[in-house]
C-alpha atoms as a PDB file:
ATOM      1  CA  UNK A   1       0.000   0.000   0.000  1.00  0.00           C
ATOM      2  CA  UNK A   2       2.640   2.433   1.050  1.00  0.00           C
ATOM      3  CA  UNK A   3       4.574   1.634  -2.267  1.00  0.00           C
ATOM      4  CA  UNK A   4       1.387   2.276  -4.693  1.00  0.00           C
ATOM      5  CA  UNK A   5       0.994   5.761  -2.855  1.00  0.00           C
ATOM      6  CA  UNK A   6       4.984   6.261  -3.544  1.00  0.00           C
ATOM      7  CA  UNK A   7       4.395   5.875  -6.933  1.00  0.00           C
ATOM      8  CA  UNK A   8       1.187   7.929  -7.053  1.00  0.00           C
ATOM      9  CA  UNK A   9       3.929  10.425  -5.233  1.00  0.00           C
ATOM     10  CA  UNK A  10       6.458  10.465  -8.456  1.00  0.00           C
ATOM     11  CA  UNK A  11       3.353  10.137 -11.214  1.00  0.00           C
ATOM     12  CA  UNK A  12       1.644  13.179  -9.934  1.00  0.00           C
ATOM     13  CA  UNK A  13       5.117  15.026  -9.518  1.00  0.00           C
ATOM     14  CA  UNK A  14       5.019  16.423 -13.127  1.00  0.00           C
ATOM     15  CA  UNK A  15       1.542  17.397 -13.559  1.00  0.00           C
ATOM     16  CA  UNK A  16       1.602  18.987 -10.501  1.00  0.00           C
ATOM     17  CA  UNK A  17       4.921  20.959 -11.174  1.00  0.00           C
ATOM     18  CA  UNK A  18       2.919  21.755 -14.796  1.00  0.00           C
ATOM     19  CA  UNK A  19       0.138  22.386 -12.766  1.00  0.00           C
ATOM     20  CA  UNK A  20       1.441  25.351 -10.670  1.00  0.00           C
ATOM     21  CA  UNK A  21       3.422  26.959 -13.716  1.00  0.00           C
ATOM     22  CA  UNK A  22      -0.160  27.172 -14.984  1.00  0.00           C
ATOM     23  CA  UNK A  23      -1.146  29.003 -12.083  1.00  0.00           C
ATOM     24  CA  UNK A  24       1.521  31.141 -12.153  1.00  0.00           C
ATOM     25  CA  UNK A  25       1.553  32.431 -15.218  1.00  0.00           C
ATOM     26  CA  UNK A  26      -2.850  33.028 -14.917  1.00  0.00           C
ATOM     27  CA  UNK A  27      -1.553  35.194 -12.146  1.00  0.00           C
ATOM     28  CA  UNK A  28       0.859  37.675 -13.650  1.00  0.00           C
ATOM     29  CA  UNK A  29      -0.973  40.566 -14.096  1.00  0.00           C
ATOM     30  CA  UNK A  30       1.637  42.761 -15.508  1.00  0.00           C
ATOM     31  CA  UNK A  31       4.889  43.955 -14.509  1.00  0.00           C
ATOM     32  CA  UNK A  32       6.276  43.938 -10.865  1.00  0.00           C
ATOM     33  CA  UNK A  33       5.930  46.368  -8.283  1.00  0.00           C
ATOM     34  CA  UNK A  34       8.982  48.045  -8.652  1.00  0.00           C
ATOM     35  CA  UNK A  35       8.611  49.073 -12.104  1.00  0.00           C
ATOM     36  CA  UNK A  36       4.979  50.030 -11.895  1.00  0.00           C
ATOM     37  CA  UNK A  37       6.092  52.348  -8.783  1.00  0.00           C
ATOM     38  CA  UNK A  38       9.005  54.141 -11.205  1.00  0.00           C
ATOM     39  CA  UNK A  39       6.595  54.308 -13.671  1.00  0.00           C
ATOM     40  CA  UNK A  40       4.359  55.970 -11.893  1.00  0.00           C
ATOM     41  CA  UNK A  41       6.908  58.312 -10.269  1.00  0.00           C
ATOM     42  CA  UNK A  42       8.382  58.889 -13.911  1.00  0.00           C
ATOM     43  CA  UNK A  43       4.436  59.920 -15.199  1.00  0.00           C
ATOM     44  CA  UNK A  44       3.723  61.833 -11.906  1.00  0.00           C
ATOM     45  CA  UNK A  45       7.221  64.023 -12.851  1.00  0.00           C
ATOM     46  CA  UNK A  46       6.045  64.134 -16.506  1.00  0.00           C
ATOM     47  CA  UNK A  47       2.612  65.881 -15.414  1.00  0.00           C
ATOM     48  CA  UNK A  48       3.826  68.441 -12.992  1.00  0.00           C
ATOM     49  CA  UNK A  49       6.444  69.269 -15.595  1.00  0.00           C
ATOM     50  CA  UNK A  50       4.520  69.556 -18.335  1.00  0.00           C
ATOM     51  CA  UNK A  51       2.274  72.828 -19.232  1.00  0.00           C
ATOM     52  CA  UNK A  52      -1.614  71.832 -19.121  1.00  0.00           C
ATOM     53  CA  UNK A  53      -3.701  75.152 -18.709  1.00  0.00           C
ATOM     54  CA  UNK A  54      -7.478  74.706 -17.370  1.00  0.00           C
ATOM     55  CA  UNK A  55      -9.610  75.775 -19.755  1.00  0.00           C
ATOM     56  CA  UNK A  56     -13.004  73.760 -19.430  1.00  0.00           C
ATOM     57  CA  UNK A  57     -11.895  70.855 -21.624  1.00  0.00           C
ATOM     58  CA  UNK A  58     -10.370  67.584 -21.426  1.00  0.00           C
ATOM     59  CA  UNK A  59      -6.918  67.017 -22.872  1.00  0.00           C
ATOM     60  CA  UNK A  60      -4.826  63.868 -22.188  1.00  0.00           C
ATOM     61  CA  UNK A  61      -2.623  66.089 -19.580  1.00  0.00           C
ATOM     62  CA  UNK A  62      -5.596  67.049 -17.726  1.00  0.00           C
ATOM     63  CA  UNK A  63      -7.118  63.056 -17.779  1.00  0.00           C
ATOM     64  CA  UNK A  64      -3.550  61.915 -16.759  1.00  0.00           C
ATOM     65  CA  UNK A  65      -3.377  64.688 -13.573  1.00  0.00           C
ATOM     66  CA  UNK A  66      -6.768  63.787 -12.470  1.00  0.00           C
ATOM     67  CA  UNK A  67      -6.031  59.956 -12.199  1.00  0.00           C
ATOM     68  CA  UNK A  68      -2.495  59.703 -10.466  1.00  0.00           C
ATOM     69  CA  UNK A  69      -4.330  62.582  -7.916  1.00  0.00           C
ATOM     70  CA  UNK A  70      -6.988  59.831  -7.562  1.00  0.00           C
ATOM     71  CA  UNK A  71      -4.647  57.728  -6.273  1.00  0.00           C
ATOM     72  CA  UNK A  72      -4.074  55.295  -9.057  1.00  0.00           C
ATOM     73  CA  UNK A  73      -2.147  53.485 -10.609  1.00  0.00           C
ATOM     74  CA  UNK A  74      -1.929  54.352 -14.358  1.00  0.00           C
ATOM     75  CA  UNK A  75       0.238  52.884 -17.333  1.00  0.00           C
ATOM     76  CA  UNK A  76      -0.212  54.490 -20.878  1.00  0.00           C
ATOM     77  CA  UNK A  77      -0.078  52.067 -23.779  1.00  0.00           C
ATOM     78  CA  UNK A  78       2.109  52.918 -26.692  1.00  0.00           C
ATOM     79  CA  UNK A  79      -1.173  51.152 -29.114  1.00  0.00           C
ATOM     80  CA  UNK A  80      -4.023  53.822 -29.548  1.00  0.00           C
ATOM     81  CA  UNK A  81      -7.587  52.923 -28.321  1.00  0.00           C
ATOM     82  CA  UNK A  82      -9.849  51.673 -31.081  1.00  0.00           C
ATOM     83  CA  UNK A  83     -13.806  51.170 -30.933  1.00  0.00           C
ATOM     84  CA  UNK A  84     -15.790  50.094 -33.971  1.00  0.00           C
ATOM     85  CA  UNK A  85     -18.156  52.926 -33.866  1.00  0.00           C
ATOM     86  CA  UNK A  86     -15.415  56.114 -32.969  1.00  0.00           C
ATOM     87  CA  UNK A  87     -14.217  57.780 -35.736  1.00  0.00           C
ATOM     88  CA  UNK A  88     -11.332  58.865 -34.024  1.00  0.00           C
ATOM     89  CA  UNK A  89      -8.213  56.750 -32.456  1.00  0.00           C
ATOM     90  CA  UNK A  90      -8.176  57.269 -28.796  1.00  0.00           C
ATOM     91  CA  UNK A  91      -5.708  56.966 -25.564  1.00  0.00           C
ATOM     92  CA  UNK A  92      -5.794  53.205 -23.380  1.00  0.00           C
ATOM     93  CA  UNK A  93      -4.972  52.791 -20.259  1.00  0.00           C
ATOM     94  CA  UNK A  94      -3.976  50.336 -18.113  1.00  0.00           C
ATOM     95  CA  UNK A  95      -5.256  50.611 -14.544  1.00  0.00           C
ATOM     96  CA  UNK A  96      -3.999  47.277 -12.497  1.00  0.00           C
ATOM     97  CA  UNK A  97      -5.767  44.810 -14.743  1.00  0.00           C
ATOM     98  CA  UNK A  98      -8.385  46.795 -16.009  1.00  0.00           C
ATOM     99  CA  UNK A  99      -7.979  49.330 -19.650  1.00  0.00           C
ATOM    100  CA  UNK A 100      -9.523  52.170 -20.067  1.00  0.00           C
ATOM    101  CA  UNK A 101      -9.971  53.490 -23.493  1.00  0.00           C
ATOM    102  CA  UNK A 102     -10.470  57.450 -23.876  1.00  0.00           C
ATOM    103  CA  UNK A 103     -10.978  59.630 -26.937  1.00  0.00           C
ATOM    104  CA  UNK A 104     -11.074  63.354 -26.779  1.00  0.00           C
ATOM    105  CA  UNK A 105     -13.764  65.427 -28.732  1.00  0.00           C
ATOM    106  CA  UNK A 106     -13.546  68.836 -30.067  1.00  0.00           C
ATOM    107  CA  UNK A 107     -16.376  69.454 -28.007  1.00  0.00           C
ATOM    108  CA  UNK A 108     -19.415  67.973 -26.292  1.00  0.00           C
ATOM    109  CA  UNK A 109     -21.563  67.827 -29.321  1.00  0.00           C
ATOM    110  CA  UNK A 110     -19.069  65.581 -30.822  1.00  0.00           C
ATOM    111  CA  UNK A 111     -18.516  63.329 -28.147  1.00  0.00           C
ATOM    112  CA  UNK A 112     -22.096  63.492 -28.111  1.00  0.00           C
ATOM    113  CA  UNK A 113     -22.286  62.728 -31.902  1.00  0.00           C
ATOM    114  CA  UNK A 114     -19.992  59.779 -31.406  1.00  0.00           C
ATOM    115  CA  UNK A 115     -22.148  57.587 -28.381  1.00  0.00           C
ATOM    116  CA  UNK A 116     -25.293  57.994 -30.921  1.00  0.00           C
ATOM    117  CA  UNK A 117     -23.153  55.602 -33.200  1.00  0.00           C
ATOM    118  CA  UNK A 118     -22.293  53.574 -30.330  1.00  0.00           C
ATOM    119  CA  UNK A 119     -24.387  50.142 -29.576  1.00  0.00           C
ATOM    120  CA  UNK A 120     -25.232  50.452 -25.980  1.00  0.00           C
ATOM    121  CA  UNK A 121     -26.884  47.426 -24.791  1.00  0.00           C
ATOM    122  CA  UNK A 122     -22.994  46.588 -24.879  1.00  0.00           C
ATOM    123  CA  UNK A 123     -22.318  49.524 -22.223  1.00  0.00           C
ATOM    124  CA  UNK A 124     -23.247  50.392 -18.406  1.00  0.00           C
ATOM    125  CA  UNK A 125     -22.891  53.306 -16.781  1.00  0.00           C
ATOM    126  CA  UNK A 126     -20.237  52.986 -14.809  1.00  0.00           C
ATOM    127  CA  UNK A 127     -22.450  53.655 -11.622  1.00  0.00           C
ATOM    128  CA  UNK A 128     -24.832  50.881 -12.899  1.00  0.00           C
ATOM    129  CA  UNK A 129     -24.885  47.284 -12.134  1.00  0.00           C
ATOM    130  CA  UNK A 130     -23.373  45.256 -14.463  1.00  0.00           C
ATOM    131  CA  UNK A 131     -25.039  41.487 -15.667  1.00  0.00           C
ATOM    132  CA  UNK A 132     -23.533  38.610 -16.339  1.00  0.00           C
ATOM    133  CA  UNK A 133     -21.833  39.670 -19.311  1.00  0.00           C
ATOM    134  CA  UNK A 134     -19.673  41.951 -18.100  1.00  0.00           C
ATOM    135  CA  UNK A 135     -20.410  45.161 -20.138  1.00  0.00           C
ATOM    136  CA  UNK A 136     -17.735  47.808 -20.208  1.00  0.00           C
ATOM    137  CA  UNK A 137     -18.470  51.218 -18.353  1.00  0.00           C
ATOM    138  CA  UNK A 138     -19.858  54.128 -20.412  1.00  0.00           C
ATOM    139  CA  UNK A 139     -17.905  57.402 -18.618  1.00  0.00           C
ATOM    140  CA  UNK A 140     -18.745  60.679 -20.307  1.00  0.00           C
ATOM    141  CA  UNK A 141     -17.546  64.108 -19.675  1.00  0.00           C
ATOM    142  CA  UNK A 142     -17.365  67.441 -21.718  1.00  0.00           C
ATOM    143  CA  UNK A 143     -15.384  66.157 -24.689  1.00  0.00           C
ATOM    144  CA  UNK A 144     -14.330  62.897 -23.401  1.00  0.00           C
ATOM    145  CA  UNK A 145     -15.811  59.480 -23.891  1.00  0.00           C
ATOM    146  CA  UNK A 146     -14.482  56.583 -21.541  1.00  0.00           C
ATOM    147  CA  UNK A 147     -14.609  52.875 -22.041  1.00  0.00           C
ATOM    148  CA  UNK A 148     -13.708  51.054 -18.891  1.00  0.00           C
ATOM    149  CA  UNK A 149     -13.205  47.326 -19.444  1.00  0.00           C
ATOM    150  CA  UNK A 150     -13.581  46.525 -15.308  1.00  0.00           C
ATOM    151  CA  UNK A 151     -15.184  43.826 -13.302  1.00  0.00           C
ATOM    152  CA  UNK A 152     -14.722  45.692  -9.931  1.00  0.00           C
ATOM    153  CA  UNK A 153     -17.295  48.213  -9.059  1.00  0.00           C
ATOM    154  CA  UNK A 154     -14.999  49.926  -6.307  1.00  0.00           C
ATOM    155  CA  UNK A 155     -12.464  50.671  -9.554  1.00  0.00           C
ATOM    156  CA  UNK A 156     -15.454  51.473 -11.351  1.00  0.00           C
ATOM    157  CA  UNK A 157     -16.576  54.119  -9.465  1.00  0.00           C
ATOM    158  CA  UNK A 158     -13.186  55.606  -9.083  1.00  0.00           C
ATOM    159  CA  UNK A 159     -12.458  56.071 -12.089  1.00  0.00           C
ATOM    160  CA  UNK A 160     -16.006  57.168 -12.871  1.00  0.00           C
ATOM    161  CA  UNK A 161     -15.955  59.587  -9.698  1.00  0.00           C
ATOM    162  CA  UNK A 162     -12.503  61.241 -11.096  1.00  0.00           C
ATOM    163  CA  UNK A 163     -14.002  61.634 -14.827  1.00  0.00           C
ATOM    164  CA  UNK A 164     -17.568  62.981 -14.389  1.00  0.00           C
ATOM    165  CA  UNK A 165     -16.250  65.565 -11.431  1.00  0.00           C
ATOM    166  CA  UNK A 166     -15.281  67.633 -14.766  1.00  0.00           C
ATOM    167  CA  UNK A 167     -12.181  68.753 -16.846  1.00  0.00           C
ATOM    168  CA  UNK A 168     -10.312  71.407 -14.756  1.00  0.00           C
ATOM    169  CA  UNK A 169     -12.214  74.742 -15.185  1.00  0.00           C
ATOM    170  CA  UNK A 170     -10.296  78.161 -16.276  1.00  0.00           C
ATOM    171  CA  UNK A 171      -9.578  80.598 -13.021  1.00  0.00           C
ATOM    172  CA  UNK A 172     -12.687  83.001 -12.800  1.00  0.00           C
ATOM    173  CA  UNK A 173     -11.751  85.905 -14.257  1.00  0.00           C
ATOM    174  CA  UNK A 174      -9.631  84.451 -16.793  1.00  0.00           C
ATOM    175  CA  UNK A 175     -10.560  84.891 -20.742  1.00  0.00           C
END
């Protein structure tokens, strides 16, 4: 008995070795710690360096200030953002495992223009409930239109929260 169980033992060695590389590799969500950190460091530099005046609309400056001020974590991919119905390429974002896909509008009535085109029985808002088939968040603001590809509401709303609070207004008194 003890000998069948030994050799049970050595059978199951390999698949469970296999086993856990599988694992492993489902669980790498993206780079380590470290780098994200100097990433973030390197984009929070990049922002305060880098002129973005308030004047009422969204620019990628002003979308990029308002997130790391949220508190998160955010990594700009060098691929543009592309939905089916958007005429225009946009911006993605990785935030932890979740993207983010923005496009910037001349104005609102663009933006506007562009979510008429959209299907959205594919779309929540990002304060809604989502189903069971995981629709991405519809985030809109001024001249930007957000897709959120996220599963957790908490990130949702976040993100969501940091968005519809408005692109950073001119000074009063400014023209």
């Amino acid at each position: 008995m003890i000998g069948r169980m030994k050799d049970r033992g050595t059978r199951a060695g390999p698949a469970l070795a296999a086993l856990a590389l599988v694992l492993v590799a489902a669980c790498d969500h993206g780079p380590p710690p470290e780098q994200v950190r100097a990433e973030q460091e390197q984009a929070a530099q990049a922002v305060a360096n880098e002129p973005c005046p308030p004047d009422g609309k969204w620019k990628e400056c002003s979308l990029a200030e308002r997130l790391l001020r949220s508190g998160l974590v955010v990594r700009r991919d060098s691929a543009p953002a592309r939905e089916d119905s958007v005429a225009i390429p946009g911006v993605l974002y990785h935030i932890g495992i979740a993207n983010l896909e923005v496009f910037f509008f001349a104005d609102s009535m663009a933006r506007k223009s562009a979510v008429a085109r959209l299907d959205t029985a594919r779309f929540v808002g990002y304060d809604q409930s989502q189903t069971s088939k995981g629709e991405r968040s519809l985030i809109q603001s001024a001249n930007l239109l957000a897709l959120l590809d996220s599963r957790r509401d908490q990130q949702r709303e976040r993100i969501g929260d940091a968005i519809t609070a408005g692109p950073p207004q001119p000074p009063k008194g400014a023209k």
